[in-house]
Protein backbone atom coordinates (compact mmCIF):
# COMPACT_ATOMS: atom_id res chain seq x y z
CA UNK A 1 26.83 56.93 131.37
CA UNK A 2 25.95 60.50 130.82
CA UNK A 3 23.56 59.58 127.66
CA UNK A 4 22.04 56.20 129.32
CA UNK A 5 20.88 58.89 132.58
CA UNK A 6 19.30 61.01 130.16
CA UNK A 7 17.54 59.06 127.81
CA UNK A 8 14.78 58.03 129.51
CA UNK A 9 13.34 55.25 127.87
CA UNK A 10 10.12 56.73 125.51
CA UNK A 11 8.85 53.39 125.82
CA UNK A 12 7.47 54.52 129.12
CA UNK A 13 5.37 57.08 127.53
CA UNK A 14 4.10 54.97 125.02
CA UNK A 15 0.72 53.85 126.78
CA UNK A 16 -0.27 57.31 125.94
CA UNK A 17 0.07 56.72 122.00
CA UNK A 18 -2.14 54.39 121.57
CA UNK A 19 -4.79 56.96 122.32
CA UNK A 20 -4.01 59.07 120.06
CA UNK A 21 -4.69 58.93 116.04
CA UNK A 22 -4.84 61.34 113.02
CA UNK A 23 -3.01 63.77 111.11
CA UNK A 24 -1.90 67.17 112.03
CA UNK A 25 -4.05 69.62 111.75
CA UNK A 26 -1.63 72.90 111.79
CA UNK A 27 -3.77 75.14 110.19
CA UNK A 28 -6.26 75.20 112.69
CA UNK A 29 -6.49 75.94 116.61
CA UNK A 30 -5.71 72.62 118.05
CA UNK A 31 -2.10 71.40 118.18
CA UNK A 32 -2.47 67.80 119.98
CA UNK A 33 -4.66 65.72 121.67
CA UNK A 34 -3.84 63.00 124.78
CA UNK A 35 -7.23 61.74 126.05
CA UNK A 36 -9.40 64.47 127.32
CA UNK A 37 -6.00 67.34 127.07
CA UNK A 38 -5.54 69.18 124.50
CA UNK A 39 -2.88 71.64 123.27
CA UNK A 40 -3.27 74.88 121.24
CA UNK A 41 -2.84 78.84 121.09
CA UNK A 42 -5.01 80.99 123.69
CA UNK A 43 -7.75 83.27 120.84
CA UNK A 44 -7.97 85.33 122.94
CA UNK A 45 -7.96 88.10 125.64
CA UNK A 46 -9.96 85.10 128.17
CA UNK A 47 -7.96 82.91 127.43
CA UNK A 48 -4.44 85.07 128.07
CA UNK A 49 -5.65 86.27 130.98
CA UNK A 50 -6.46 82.79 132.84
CA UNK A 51 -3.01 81.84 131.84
CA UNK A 52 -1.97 84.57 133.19
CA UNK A 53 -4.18 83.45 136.14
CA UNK A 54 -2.11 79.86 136.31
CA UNK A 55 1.15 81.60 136.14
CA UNK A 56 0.19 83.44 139.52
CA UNK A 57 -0.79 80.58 141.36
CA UNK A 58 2.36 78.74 140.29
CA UNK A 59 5.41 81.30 140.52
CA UNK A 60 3.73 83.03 143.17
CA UNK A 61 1.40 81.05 145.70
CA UNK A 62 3.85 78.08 145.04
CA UNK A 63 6.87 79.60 143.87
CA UNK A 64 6.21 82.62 146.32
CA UNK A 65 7.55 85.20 143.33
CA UNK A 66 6.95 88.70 144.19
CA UNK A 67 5.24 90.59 141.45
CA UNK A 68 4.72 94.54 140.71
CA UNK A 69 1.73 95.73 143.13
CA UNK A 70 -0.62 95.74 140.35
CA UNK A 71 -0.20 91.98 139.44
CA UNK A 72 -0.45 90.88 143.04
CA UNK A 73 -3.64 92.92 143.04
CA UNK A 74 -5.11 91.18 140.61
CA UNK A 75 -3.51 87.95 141.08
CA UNK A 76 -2.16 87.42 137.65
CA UNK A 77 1.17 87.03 136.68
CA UNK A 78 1.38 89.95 133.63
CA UNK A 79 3.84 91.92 132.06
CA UNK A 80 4.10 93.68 128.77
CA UNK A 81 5.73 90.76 126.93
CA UNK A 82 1.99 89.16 127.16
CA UNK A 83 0.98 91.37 124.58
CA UNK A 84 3.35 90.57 121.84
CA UNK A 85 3.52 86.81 122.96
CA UNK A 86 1.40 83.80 122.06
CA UNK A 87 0.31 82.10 124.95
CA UNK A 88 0.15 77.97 124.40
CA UNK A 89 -2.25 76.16 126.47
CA UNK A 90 -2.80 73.05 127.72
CA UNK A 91 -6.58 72.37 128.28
CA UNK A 92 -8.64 69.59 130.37
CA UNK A 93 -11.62 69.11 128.61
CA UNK A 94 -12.86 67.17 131.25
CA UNK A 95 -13.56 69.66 133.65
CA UNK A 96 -16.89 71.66 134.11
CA UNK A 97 -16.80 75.04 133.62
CA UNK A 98 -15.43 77.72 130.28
CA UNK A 99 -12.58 77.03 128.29
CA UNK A 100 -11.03 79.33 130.92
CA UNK A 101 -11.98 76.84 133.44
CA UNK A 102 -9.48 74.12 131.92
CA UNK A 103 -6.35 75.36 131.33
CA UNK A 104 -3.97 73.36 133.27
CA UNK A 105 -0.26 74.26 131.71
CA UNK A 106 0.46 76.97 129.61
CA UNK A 107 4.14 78.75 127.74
CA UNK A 108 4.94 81.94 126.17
CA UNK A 109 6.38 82.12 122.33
CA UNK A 110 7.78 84.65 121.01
CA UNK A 111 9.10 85.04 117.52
CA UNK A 112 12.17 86.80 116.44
CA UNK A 113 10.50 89.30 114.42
CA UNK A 114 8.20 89.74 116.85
CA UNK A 115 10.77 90.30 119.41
CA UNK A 116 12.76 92.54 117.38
CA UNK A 117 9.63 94.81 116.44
CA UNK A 118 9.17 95.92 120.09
CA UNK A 119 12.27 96.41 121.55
CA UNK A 120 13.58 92.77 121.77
CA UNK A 121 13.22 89.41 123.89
CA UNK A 122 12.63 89.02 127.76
CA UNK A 123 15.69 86.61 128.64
CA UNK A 124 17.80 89.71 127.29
CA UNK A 125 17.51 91.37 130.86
CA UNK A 126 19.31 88.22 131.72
CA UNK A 127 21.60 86.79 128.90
CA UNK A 128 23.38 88.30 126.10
CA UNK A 129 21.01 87.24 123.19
CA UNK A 130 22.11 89.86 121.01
CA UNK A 131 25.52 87.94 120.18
CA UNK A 132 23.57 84.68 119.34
CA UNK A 133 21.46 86.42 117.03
CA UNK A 134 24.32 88.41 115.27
CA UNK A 135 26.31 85.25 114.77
CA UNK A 136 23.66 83.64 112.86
CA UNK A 137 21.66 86.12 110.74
CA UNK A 138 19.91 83.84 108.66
CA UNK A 139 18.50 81.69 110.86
CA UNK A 140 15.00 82.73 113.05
CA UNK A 141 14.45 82.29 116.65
CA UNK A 142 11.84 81.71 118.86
CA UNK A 143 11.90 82.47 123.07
CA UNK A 144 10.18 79.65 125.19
CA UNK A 145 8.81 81.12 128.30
CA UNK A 146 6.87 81.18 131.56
CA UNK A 147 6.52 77.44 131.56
CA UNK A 148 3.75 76.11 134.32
CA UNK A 149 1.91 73.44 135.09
CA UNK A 150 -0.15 73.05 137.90
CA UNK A 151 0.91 70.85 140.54
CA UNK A 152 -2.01 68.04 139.71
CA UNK A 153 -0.98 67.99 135.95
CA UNK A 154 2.92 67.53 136.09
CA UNK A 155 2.64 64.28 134.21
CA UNK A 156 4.27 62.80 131.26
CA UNK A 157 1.51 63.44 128.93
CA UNK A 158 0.86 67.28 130.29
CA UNK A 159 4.59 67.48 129.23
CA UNK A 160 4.36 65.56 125.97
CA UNK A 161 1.47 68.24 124.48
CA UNK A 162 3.58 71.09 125.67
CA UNK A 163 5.95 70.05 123.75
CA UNK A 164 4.35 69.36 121.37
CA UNK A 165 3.04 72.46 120.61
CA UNK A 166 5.99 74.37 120.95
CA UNK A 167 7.26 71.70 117.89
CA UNK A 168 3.91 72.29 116.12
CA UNK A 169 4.68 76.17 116.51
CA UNK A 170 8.85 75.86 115.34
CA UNK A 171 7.67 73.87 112.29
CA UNK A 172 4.48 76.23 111.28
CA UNK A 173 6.94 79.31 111.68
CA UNK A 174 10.16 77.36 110.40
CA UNK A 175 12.17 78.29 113.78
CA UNK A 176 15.79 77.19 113.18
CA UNK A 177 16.23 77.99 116.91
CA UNK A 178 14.88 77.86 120.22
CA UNK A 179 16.25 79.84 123.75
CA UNK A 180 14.45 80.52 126.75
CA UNK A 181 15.18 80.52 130.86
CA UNK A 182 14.87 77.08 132.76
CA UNK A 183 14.80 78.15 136.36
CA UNK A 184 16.63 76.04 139.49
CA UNK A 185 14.65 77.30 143.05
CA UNK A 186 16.06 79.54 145.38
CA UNK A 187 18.23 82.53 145.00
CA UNK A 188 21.62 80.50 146.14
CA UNK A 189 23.44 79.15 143.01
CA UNK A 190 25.76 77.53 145.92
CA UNK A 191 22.43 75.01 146.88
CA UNK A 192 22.62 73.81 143.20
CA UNK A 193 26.45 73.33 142.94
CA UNK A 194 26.08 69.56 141.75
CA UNK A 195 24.03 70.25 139.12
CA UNK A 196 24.98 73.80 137.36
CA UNK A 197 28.64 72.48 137.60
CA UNK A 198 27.42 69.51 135.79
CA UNK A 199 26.01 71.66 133.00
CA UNK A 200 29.25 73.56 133.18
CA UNK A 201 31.75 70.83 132.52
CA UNK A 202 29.16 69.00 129.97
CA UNK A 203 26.59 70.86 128.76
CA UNK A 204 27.74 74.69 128.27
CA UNK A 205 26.77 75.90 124.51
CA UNK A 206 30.24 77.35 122.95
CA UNK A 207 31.07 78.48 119.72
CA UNK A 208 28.51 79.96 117.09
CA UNK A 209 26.09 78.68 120.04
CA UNK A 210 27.71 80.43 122.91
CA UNK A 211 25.81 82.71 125.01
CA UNK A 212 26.89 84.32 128.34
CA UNK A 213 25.16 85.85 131.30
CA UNK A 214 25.22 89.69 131.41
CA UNK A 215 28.29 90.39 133.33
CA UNK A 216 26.62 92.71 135.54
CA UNK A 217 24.11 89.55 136.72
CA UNK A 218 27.10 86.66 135.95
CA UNK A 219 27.20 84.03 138.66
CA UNK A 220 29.73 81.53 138.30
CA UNK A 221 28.33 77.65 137.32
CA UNK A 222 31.85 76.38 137.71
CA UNK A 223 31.34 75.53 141.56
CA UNK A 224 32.70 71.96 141.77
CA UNK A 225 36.14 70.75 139.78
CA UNK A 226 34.50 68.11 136.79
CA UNK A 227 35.86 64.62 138.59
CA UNK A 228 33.76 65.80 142.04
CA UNK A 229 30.85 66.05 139.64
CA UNK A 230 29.04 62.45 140.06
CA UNK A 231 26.50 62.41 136.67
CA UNK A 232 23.36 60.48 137.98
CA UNK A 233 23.43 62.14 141.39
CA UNK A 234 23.90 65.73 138.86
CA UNK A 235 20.95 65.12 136.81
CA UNK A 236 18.53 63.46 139.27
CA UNK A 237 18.71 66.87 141.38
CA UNK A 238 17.96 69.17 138.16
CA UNK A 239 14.32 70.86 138.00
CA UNK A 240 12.33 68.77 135.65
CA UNK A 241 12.01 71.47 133.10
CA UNK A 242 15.92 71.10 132.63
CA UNK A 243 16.23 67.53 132.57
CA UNK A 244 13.44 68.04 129.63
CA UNK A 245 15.72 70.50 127.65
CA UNK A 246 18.62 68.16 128.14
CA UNK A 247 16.96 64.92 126.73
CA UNK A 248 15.69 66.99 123.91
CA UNK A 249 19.80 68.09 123.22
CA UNK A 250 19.44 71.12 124.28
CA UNK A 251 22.92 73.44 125.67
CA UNK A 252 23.48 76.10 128.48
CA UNK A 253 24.22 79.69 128.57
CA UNK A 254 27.95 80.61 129.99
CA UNK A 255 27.11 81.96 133.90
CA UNK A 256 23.54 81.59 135.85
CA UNK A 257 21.32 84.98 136.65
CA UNK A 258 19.62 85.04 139.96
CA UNK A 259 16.27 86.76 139.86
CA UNK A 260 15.28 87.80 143.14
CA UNK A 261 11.76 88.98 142.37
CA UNK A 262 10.80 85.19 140.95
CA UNK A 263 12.82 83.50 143.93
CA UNK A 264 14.57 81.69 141.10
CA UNK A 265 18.45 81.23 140.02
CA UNK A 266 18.03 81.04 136.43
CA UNK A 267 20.01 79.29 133.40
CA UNK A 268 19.90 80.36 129.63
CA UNK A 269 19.05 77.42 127.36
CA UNK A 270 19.87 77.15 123.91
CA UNK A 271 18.10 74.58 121.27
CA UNK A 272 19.14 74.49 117.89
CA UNK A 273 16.13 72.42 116.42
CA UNK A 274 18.45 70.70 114.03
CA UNK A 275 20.03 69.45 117.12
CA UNK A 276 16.80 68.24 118.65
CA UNK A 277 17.68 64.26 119.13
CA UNK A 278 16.21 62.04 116.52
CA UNK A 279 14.25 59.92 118.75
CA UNK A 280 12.06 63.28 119.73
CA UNK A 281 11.66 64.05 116.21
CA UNK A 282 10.93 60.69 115.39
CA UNK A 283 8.30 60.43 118.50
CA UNK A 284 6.85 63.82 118.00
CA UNK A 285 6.56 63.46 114.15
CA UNK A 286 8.75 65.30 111.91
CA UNK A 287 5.51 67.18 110.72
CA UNK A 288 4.19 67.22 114.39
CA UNK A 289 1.58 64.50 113.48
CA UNK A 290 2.17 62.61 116.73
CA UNK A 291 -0.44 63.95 118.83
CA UNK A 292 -2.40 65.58 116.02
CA UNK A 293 -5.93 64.39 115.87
């Protein structure tokens, strides 16, 4: 029952394929292509900062985050993770205007190296990364972050060159791992007992994968015994980002984090890519030729 909720049948995306033809192109700037969107790195300081721009006006006029002084100022949503970061954008070309004009959706990446070479990742104010990362030396990871679309763009195909790109990015820097907070609204992990007790009982990353909150910021997931847990009603109430991380096989951190300052009650999600599902690889392309053009 669990696996027939979440796989949502592709087949429902496929009107989009047929617009879409070509090889990838990962060496240079453009990721994927849906009709006029398009997905690919910001080149830029432009570019970063009308992400940056997009971020506001999600997490805050939407979201209503509360940001340093500065940022609110300026109405961008920056930190100093933006300068290590690259920023992947999803672009109308059909609207007027610059190239700054037409970004629509937009994630942080960060590498492990990266990460490591200025004093470490951001979800490590939150989660204990540092014992993933000891447990499996030889492998690289990569941090997915600051996810946003705006409201007018929260289709399936805004979501398919998001991801898209982030696949286009694992495979160009050979990732063997991907991490990052998915956010639930709200500051009350009590409002969203259905689900995070669903991810809990079902979904909670143990073993080599096992990563807990900091115990300092722990708030318990475990808020409703496993047979009170009904799946469908579970899953249907989960943000959409979530419900994206679970088709793609993704697991949960050990504890949620409520951060007060984003108005958010946060969850740690952990991706091995070798247990992305098949059917993603498959539909992506396992050389992220999918969407390529």
């Amino acid at each position: 029952m669990v696996t027939e909720i979440l796989n949502r049948d592709i087949s429902e995306q496929g009107a989009s394929v047929a617009q879409v033809i070509g090889k990838p192109q990962l060496d240079s700037g453009l990721l994927g292509r849906i009709g006029t969107l398009e997905t690919r790195l910001a080149v830029n300081e432009r570019e970063v900062d009308a992400a940056q721009s997009v971020r506001y006006r999600v997490f805050v006029e939407e979201m209503r985050a509360s940001l340093p002084s500065d940022a609110m100022r300026r109405k961008r949503d920056v930190d100093a993770y933006d300068a290590i970061c690259d920023h992947l954008l999803v672009l109308d070309r059909a609207i007027e205007g610059d190239t700054e004009d037409q970004i629509v959706g937009t994630y942080r990446l960060l590498r492990q190296d990266t990460a490591l070479a200025h004093g470490g990742f951001y979800s490590a104010s939150e989660f204990q990364i540092g014992d993933l990362l000891e447990r499996h030396p030889d492998k690289q990871f990569m941090e997915l972050g600051r996810s946003c679309v705006l409201p007018e763009y929260r289709t399936k195909r805004t979501v398919e060159l998001l991801w898209q790109g982030n696949w286009a990015y694992a495979l160009r820097h050979r990732m063997d791992g991907m991490f990052g907070c998915a956010s639930f609204p709200g500051v009350s992990p009590e409002s969203h007992a259905l689900a995070l007790s669903f991810l809990h009982h079902h979904n909670t990353a143990k073993g080599e994968w096992a990563v807990s909150a900091r115990p300092e910021l722990y708030r318990d997931m475990d808020l409703m015994p496993v047979e009170a847990v009904h799946a469908r009603r579970a899953v249907s109430s989960m943000p959409p980002l979530v419900k994206g991380y679970m088709r793609l096989g993704a697991m949960f951190g050990s504890g949620a984090v409520v951060d007060h300052a984003f108005n958010t009650t946060d969850v740690l999600v952990v991706l091995p890519v070798s247990a992305i599902a098949g059917r993603y690889v498959n539909y992506y392309g396992a050389d992220a030729g999918r969407f390529a053009s």
